[in-house]
C-alpha atoms as a PDB file:
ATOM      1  CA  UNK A   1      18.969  68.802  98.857  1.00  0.00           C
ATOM      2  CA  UNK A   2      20.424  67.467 102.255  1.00  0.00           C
ATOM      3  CA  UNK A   3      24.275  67.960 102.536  1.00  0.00           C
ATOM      4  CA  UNK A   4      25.973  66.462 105.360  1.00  0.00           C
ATOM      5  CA  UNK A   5      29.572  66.784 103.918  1.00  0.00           C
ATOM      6  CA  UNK A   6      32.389  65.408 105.684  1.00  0.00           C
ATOM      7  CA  UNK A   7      34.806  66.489 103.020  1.00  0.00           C
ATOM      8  CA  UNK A   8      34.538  67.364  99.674  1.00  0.00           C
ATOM      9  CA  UNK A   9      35.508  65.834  96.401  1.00  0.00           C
ATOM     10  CA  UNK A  10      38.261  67.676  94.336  1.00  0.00           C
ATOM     11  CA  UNK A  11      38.237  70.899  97.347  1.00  0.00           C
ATOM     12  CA  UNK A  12      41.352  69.724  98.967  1.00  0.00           C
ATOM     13  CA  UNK A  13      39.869  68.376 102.443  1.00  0.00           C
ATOM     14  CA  UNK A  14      40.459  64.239 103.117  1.00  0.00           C
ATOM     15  CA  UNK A  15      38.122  62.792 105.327  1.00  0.00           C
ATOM     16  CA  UNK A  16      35.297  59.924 105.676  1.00  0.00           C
ATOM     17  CA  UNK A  17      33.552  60.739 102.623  1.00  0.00           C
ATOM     18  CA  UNK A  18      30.349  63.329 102.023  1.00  0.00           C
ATOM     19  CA  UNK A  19      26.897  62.181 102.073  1.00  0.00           C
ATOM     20  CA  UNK A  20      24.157  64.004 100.224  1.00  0.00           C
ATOM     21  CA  UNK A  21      20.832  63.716  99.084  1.00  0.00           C
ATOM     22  CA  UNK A  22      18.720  64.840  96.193  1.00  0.00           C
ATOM     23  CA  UNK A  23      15.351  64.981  94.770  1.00  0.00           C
ATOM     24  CA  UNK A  24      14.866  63.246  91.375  1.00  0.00           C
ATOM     25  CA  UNK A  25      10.689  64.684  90.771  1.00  0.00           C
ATOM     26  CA  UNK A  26      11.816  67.657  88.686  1.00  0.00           C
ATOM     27  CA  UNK A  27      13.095  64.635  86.061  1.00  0.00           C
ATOM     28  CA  UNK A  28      11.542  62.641  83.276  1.00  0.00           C
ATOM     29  CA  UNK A  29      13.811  60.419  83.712  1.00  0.00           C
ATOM     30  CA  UNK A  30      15.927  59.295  87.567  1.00  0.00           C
ATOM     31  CA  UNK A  31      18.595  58.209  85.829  1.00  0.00           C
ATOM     32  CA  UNK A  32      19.394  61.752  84.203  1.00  0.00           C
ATOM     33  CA  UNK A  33      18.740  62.783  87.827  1.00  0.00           C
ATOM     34  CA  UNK A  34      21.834  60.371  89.064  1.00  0.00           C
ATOM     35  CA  UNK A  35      24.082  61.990  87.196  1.00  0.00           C
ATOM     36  CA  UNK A  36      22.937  65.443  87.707  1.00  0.00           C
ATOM     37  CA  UNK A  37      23.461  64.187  91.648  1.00  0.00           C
ATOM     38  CA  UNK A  38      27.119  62.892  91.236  1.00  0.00           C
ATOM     39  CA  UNK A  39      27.924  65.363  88.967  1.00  0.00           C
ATOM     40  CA  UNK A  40      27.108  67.666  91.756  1.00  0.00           C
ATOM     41  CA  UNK A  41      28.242  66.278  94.970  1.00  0.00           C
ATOM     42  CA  UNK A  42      31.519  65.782  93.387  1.00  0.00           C
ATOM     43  CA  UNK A  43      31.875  69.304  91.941  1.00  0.00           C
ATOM     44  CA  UNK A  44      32.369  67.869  88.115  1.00  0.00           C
ATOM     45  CA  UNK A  45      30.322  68.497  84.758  1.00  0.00           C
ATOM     46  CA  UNK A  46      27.935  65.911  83.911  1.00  0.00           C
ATOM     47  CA  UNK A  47      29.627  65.238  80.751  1.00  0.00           C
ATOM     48  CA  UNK A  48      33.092  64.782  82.036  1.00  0.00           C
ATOM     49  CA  UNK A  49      31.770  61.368  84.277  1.00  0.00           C
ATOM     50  CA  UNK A  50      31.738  58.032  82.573  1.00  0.00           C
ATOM     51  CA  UNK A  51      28.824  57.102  80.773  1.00  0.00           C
ATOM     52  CA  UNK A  52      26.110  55.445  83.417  1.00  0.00           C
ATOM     53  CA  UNK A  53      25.225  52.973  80.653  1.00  0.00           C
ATOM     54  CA  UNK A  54      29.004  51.759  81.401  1.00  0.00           C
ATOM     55  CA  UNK A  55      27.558  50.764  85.367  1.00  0.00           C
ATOM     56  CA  UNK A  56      24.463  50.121  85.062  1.00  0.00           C
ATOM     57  CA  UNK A  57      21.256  49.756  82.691  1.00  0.00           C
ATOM     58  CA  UNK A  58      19.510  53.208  82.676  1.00  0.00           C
ATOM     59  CA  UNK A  59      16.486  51.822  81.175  1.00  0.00           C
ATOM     60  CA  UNK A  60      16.156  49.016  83.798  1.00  0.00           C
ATOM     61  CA  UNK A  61      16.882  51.172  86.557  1.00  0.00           C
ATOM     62  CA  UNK A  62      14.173  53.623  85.411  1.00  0.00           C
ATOM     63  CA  UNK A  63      11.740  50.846  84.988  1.00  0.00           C
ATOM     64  CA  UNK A  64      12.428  49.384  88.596  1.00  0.00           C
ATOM     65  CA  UNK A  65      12.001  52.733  89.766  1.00  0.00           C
ATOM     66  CA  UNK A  66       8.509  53.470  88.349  1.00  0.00           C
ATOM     67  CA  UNK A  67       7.480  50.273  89.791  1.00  0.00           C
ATOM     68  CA  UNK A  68       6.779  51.630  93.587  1.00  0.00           C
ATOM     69  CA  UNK A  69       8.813  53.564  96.258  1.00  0.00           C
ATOM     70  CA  UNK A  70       9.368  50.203  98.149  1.00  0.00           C
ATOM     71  CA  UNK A  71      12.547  50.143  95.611  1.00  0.00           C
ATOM     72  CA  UNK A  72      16.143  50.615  96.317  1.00  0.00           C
ATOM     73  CA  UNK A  73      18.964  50.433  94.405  1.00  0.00           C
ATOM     74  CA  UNK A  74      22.891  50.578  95.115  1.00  0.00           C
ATOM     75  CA  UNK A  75      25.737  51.009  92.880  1.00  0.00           C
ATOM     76  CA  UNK A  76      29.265  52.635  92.427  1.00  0.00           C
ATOM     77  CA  UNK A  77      29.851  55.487  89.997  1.00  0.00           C
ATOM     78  CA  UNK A  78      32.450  57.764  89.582  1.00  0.00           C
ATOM     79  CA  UNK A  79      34.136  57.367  92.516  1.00  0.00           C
ATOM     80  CA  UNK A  80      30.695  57.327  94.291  1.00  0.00           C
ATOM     81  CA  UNK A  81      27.904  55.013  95.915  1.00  0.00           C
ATOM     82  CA  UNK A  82      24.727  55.823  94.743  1.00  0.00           C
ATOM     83  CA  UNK A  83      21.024  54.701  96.545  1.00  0.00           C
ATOM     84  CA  UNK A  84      18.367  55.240  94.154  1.00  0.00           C
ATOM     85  CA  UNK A  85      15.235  54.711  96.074  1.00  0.00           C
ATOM     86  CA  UNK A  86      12.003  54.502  94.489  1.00  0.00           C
ATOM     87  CA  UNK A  87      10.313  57.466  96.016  1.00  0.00           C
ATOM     88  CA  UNK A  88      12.054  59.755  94.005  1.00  0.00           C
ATOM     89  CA  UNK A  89      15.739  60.480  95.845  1.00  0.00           C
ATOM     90  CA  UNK A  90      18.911  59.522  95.826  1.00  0.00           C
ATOM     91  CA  UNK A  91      21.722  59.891  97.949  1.00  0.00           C
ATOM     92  CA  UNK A  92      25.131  60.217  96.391  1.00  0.00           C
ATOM     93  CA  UNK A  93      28.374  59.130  98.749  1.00  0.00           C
ATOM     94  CA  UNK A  94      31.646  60.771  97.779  1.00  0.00           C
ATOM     95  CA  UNK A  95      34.614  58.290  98.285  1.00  0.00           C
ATOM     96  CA  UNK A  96      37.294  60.212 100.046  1.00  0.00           C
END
């Protein structure tokens, strides 16, 4: 994990945002990987953020994933940008 905060989420410090990235091999599944990530780079449990199902497909994004590391997808969640890329990491921006 790469963590180049700039200010953290919920720790009392405003700022431009933190930037971090994780690894998503250790997962079956990237998606379960996401919100392991947000969960963490936003110092919350996984199961107090929305459902991901609610932003995205899960199934889709999974399947675009296993289809080469060429692929890179954006999207907000939970007060976050997320990058999914296809070779297996994602990097999680905190809004601040």
């Amino acid at each position: 994990m790469t963590d180049n905060t700039r200010c953290g989420h919920g720790r009392g410090r405003q700022g431009e945002g933190s930037h971090t990235t994780y690894d998503l091999g250790e997962y079956d599944r990237p998606t379960v990987g996401v919100v392991e990530a947000v969960a963490a780079a936003t110092d919350r449990d996984p199961g107090s953020l929305p459902q991901l199902g609610h932003v995205v497909d899960p199934d889709a994004i999974d399947d675009l994933l296993a289809s080469g590391p060429d692929v890179e997808i954006d999207f907000e969640y939970a007060d976050t940008t997320v990058t999914v890329r296809g070779d297996a990491t994602v990097v999680v921006d905190v809004h601040c």
